[in-house]
Protein backbone atom coordinates (compact mmCIF):
# COMPACT_ATOMS: atom_id res chain seq x y z
CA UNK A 1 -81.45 -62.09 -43.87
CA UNK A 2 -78.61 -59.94 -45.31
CA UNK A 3 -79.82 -56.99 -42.36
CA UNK A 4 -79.77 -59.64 -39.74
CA UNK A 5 -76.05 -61.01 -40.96
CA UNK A 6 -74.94 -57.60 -40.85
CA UNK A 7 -75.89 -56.99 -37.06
CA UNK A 8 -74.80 -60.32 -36.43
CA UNK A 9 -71.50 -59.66 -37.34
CA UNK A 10 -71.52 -55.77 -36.19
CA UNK A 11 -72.51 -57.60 -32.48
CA UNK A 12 -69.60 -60.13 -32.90
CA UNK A 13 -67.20 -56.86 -34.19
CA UNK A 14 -68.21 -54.90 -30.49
CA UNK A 15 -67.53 -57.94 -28.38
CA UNK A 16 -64.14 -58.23 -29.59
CA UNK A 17 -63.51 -54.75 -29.46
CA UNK A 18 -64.61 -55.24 -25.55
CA UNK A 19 -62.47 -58.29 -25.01
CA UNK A 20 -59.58 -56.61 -26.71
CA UNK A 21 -60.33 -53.91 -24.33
CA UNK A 22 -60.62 -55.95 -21.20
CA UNK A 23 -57.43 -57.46 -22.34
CA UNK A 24 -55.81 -54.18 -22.53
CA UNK A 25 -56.73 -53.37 -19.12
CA UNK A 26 -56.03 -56.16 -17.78
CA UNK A 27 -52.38 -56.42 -19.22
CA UNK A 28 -52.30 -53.06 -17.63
CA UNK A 29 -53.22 -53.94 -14.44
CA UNK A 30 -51.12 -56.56 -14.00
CA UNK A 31 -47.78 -54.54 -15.65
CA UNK A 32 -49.04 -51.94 -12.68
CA UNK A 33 -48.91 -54.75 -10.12
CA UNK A 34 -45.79 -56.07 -11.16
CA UNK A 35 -44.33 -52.32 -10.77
CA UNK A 36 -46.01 -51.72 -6.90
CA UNK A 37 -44.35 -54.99 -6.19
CA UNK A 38 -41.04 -54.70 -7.63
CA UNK A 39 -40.82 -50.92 -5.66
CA UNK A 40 -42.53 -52.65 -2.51
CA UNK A 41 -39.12 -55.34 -2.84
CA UNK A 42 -36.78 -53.10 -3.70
CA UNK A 43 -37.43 -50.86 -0.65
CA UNK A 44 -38.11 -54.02 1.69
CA UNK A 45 -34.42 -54.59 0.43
CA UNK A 46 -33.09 -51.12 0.58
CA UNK A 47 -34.44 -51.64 4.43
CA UNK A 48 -32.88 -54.93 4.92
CA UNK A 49 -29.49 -53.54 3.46
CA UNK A 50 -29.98 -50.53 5.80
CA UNK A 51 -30.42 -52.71 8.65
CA UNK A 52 -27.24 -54.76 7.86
CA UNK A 53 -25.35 -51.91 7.44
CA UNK A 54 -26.50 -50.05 10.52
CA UNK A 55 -25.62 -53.67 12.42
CA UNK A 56 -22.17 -53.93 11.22
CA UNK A 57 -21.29 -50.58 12.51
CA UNK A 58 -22.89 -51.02 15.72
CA UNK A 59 -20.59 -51.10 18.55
CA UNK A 60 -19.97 -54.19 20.46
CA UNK A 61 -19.34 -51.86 24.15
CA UNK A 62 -23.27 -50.88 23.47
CA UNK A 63 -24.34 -54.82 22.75
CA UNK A 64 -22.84 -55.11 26.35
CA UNK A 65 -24.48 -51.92 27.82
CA UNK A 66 -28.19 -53.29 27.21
CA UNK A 67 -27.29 -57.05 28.35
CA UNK A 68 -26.10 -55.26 31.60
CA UNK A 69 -29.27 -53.64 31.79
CA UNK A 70 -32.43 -54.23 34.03
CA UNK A 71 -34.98 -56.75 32.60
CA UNK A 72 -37.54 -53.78 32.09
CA UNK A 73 -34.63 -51.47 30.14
CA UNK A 74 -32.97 -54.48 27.87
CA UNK A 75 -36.25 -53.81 25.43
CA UNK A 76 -36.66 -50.33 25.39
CA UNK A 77 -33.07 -50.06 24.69
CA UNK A 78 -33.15 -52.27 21.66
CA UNK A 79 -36.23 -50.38 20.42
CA UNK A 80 -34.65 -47.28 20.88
CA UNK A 81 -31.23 -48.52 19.23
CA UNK A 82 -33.39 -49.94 16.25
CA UNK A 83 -35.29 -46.34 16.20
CA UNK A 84 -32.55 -44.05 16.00
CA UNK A 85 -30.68 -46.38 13.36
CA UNK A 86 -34.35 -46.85 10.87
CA UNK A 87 -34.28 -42.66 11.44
CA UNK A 88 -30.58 -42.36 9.67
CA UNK A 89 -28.38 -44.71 8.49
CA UNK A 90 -25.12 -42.38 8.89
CA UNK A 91 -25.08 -42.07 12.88
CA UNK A 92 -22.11 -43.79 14.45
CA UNK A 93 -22.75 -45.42 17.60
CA UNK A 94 -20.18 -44.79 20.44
CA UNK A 95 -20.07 -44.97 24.52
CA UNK A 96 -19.89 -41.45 25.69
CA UNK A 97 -19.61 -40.91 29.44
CA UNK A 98 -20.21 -44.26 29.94
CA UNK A 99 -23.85 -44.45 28.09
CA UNK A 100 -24.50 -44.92 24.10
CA UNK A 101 -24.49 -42.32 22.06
CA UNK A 102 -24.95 -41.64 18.34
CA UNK A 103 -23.09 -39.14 16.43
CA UNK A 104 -22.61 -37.30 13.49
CA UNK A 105 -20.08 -34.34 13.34
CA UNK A 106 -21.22 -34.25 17.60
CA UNK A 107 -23.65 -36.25 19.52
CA UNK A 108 -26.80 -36.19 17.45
CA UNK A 109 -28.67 -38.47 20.43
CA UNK A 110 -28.49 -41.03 23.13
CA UNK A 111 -29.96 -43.01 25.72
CA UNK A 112 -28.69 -44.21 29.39
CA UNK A 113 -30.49 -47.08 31.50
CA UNK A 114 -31.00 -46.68 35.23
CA UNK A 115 -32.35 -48.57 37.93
CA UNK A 116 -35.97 -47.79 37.82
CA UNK A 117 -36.21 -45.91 33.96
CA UNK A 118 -34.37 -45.38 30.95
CA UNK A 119 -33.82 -41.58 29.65
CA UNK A 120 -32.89 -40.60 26.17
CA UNK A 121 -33.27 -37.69 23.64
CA UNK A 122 -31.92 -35.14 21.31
CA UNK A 123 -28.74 -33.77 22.25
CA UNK A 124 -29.97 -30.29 20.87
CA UNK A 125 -33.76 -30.80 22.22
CA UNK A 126 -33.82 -27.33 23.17
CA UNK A 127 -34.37 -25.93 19.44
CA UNK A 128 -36.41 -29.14 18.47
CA UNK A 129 -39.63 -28.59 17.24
CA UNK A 130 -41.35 -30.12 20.18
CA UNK A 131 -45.31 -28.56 20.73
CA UNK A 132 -45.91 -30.94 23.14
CA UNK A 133 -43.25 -30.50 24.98
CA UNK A 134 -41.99 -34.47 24.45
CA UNK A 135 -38.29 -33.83 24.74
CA UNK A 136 -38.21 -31.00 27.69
CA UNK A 137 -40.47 -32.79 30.59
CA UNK A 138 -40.45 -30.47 33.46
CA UNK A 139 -37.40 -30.89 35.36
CA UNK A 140 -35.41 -32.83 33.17
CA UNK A 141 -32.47 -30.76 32.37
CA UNK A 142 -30.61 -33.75 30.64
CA UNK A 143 -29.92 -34.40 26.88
CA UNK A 144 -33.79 -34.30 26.68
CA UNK A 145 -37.12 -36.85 26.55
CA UNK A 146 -39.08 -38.60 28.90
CA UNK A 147 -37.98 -40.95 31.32
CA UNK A 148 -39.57 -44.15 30.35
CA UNK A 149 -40.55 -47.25 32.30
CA UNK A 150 -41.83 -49.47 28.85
CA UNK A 151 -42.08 -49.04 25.14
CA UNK A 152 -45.65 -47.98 25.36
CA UNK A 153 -44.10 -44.76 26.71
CA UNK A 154 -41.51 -43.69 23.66
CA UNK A 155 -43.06 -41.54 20.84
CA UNK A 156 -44.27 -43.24 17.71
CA UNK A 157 -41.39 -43.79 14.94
CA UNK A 158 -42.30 -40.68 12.48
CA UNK A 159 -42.06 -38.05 15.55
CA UNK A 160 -38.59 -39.94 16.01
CA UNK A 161 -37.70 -39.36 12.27
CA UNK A 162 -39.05 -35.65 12.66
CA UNK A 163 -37.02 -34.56 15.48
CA UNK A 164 -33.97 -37.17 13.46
CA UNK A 165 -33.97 -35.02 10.52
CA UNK A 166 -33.78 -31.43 12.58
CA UNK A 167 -30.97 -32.76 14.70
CA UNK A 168 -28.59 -34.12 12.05
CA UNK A 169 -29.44 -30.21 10.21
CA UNK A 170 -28.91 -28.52 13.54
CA UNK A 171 -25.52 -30.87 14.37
CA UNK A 172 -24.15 -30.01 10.38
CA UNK A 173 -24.62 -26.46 11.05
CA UNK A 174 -22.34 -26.53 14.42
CA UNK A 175 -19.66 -28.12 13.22
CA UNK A 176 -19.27 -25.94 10.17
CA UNK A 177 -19.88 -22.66 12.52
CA UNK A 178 -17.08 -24.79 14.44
CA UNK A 179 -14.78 -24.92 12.03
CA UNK A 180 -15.25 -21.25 10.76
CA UNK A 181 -14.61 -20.18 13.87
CA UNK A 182 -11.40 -22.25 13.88
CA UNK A 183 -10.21 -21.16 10.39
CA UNK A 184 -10.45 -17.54 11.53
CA UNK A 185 -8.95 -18.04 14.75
CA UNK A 186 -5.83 -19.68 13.33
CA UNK A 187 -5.68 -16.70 10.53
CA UNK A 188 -5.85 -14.24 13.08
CA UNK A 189 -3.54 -15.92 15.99
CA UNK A 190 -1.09 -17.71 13.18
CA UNK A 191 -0.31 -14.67 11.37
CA UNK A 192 0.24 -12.83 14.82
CA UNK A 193 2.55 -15.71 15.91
CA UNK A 194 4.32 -15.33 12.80
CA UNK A 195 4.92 -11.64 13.54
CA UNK A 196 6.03 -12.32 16.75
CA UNK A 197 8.24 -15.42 16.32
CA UNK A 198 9.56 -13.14 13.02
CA UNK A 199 10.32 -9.75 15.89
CA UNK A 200 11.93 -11.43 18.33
CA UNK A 201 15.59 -11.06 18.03
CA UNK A 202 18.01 -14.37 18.32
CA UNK A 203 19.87 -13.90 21.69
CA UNK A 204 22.94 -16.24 21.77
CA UNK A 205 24.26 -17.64 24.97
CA UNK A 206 28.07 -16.14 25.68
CA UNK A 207 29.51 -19.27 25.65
CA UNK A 208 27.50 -20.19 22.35
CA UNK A 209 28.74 -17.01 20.86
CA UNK A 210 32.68 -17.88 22.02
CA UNK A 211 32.65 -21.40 21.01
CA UNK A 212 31.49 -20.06 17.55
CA UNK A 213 33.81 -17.43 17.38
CA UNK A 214 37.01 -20.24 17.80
CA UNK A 215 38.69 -21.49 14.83
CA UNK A 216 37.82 -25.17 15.48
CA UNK A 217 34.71 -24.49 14.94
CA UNK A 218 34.44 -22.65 11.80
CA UNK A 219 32.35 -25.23 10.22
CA UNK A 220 29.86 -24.91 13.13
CA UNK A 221 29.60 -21.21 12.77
CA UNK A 222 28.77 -21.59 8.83
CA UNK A 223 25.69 -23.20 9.54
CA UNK A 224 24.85 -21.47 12.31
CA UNK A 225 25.41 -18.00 10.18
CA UNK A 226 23.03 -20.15 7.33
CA UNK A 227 20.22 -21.51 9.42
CA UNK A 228 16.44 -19.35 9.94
CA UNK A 229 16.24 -17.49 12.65
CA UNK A 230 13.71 -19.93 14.26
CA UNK A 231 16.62 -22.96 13.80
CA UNK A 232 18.93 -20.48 15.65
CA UNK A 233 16.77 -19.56 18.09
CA UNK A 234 16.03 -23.13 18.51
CA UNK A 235 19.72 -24.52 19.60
CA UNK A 236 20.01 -20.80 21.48
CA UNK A 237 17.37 -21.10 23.65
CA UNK A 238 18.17 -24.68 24.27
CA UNK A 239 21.27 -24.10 25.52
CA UNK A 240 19.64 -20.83 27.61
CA UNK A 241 17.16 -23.21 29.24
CA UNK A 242 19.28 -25.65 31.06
CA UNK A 243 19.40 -24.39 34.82
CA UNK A 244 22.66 -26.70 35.67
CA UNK A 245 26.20 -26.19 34.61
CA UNK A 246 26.95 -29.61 33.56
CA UNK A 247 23.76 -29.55 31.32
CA UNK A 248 24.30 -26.14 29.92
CA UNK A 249 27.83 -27.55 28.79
CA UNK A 250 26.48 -31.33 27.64
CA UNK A 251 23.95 -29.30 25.68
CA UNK A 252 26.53 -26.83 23.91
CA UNK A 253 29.07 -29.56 23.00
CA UNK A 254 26.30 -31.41 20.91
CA UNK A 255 25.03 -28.11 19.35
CA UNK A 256 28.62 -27.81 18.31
CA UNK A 257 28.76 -31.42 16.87
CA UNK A 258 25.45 -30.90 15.05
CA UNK A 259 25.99 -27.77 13.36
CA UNK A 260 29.48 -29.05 11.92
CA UNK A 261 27.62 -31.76 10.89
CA UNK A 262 25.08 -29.73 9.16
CA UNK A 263 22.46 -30.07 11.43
CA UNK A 264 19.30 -28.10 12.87
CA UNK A 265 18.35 -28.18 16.13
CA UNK A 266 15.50 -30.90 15.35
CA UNK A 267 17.04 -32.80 12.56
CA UNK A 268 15.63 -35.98 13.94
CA UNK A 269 12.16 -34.60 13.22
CA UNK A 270 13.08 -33.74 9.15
CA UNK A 271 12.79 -35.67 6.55
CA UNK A 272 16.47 -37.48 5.39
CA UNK A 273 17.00 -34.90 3.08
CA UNK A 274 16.56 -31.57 4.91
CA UNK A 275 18.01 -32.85 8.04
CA UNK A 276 21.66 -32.22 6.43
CA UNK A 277 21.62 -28.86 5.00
């Protein structure tokens, strides 16, 4: 009897030990399936924020594009819309040329609605990844893709987020080749301007030059003697340009007023206190 109490209770010690197991695992489980479902809701509502975003910065011009459309375009323009927007959330949607467009730092994509199809693409298909040859059809020398007749007939939603994801890099990669190129023209042509502007000598109009030279005017010709260069090139050429007589004069009697008063030749441009020097 004391043998058989012993595996009695040695049976009873394993089947808790299981239970306690099973317990284990199935605490587990469930912890698990509280996790898939809390990431499965979290990126339903990272979708449904995208989605709300991407609709409040949709343009209205475009809402009125697709309701103009043909019966057989109105859906494939939606699902394109919806495509390009679920593919990135930063593309701003504008009418260019007349047709929507979606853009980055340039036109990233687009589509355009005609009687009988609707064409769209890559604005950069050319150096898309594209084995099948999806976005350059044979004779299509457009922005790029297939003209389409249905939805049936638009790649599936991944290709769309492929050829998404190589535009926008593509698109970055302009516009800062864009701007280098700007930044080095504007070193190169602003520092020859400078030398330029800085070489050419001030020529003053005779009767500039004898109005100055007049006692009445000695407080003109102080600030004339104390302005740039450029400001004195500025009222000198002015008065140089006018082709009539009566012009030529109107023009030197208020460069005579302004300078006694202090001023430069665009002292309505300055802030209040550089426009009196």
């Amino acid at each position: 009897m004391p043998a058989q109490g012993r595996a009695s209770r040695s049976q009873g010690s394993a089947a808790g030990s299981r239970a306690k197991a099973r317990g284990r695992s199935g605490a587990r489980r469930e912890d698990s399936g509280r996790a898939r479902s809390g990431a499965r809701q979290a990126d339903s509502g990272k979708a449904r924020s995208g989605a709300r975003q991407a609709a409040g910065r949709r343009d209205p011009r475009v809402d009125a594009y697709i309701a103009r459309a043909a019966p057989f375009a109105q859906p494939i323009l939606v699902h394109l819309r919806e495509s390009f927007e679920r593919a990135s959330d930063g593309l701003v949607e504008q009418l260019k040329w007349g047709h929507p467009s979606y853009c980055r730092h340039g036109i990233v994509c687009g589509f355009a609605a005609f009687k009988a199809h609707v064409s769209w693409g890559f604005w950069l298909h050319r150096q898309l990844t594209d084995p099948q040859g999806l976005l350059r059809p044979e004779g299509n020398e457009g922005m790029g893709g297939a003209r389409v007749t249905s939805i049936a007939d638009l790649p599936p939603q991944r290709a769309i987020n492929a050829w998404m994801k190589e535009a926008l890099a593509l698109d970055l990669a302009r516009a800062e080749a864009a701007r280098e190129r700007r930044r080095s023209g504007k070193a190169a042509d602003g520092g020859a301007a400078r030398r330029r502007r800085a070489a050419r000598p001030v020529v003053v109009p005779p009767e500039l030059a004898r109005a100055l030279a007049q006692r009445a005017h000695a407080a003109a010709r102080k600030t004339f003697a104390a302005l740039a260069p450029s400001q004195q090139r500025d009222y000198a050429d002015w008065i140089a340009e006018a082709r009539r007589d009566e012009t030529r004069a109107r023009r030197l009697a208020t460069t005579l007023e302004w300078l006694a008063e202090g001023k430069p030749r665009h002292w309505k441009y300055m802030p209040a206190k550089s426009a009196r020097r």
